[in-house]
C-alpha atoms as a PDB file:
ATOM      1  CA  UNK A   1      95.826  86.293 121.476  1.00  0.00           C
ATOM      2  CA  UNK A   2      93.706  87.462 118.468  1.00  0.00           C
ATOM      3  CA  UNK A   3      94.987  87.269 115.409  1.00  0.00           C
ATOM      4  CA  UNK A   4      97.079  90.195 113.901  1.00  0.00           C
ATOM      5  CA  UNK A   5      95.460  92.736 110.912  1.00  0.00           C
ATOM      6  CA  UNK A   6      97.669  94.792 109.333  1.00  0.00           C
ATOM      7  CA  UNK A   7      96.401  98.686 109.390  1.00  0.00           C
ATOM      8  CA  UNK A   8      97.273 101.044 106.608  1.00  0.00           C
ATOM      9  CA  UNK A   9      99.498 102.606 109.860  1.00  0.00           C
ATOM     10  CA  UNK A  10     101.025  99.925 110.460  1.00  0.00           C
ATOM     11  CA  UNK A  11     102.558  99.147 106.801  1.00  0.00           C
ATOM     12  CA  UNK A  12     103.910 103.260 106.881  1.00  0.00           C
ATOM     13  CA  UNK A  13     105.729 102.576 109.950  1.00  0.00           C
ATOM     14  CA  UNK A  14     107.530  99.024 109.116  1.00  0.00           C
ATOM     15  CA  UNK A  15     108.710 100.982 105.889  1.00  0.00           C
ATOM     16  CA  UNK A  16     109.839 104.086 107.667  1.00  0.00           C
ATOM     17  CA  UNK A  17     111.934 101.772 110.423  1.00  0.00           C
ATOM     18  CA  UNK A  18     113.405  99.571 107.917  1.00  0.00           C
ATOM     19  CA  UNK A  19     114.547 102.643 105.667  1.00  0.00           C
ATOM     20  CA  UNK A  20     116.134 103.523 108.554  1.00  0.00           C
ATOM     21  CA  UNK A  21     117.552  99.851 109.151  1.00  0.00           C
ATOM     22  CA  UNK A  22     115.667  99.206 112.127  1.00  0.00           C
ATOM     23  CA  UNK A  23     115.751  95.206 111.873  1.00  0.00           C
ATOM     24  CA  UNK A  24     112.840  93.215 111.983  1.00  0.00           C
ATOM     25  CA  UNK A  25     112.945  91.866 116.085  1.00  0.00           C
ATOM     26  CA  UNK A  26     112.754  95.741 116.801  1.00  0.00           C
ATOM     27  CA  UNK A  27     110.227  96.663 114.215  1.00  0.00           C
ATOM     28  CA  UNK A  28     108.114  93.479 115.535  1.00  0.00           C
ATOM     29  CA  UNK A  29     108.284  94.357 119.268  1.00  0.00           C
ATOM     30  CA  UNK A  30     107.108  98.065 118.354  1.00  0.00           C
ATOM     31  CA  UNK A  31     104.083  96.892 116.744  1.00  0.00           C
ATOM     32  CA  UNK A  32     103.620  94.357 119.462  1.00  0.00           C
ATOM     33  CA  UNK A  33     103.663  91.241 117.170  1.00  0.00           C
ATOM     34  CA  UNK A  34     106.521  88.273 116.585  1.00  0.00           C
ATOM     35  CA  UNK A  35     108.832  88.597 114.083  1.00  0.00           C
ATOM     36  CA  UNK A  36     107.501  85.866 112.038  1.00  0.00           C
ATOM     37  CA  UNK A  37     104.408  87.726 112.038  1.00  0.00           C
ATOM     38  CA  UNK A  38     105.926  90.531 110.535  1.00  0.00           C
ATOM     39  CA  UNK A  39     107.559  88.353 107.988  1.00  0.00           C
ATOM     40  CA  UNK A  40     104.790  87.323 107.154  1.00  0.00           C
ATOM     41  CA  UNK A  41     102.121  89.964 106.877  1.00  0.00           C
ATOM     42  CA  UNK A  42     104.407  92.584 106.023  1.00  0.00           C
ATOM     43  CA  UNK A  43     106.943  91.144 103.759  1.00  0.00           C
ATOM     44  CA  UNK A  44     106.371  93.432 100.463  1.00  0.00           C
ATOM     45  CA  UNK A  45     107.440  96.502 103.039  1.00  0.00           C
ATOM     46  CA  UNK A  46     110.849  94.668 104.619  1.00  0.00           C
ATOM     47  CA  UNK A  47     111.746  93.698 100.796  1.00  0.00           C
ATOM     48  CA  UNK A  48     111.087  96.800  99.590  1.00  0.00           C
ATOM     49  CA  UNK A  49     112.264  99.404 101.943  1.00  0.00           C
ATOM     50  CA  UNK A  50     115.897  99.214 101.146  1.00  0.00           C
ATOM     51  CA  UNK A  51     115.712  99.614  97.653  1.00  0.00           C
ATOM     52  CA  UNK A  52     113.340 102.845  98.380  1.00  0.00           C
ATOM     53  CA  UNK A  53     116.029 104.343 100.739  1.00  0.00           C
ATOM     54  CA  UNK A  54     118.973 103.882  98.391  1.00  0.00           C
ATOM     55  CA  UNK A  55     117.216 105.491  95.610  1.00  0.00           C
ATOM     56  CA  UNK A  56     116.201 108.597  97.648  1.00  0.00           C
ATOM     57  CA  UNK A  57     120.085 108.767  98.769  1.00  0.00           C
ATOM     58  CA  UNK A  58     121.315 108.162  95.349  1.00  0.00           C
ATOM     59  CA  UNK A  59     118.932 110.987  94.335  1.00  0.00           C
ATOM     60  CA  UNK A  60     119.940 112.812  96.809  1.00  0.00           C
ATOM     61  CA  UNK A  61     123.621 112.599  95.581  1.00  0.00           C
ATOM     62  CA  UNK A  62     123.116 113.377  92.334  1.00  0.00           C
ATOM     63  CA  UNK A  63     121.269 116.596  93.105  1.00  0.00           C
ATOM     64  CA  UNK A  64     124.134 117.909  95.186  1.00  0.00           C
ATOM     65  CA  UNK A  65     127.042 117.240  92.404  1.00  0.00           C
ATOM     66  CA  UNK A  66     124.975 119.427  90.048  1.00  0.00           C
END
């Protein structure tokens, strides 16, 4: 099996599935790839998407008590 590259496509969609909580067995058998291979090229994204979908909630929130 050849080894995996991560496309610019491919880091968009592990972001917009774990927003969305998708967890990391489902995003890794979308893109085809082991979880541990996801972990590992793709880390940054997993870390990071929470924190990016509670901020756009939160923001969301605030915008609708004013």
């Amino acid at each position: 099996m050849p080894m995996h590259e991560p496309t610019e496509q491919d880091r968009k969609k592990v972001i917009s599935y774990a927003r969305l909580g998708i967890t990391h067995v489902e995003i890794a058998r979308v893109l085809q790839i082991d979880p541990k291979t996801l972990r590992l090229h793709y880390r940054d994204e997993l870390d990071t998407a929470h924190t990016i979908a509670n901020a756009a909630v939160g923001g969301e929130l605030y915008r609708a008590r004013e």
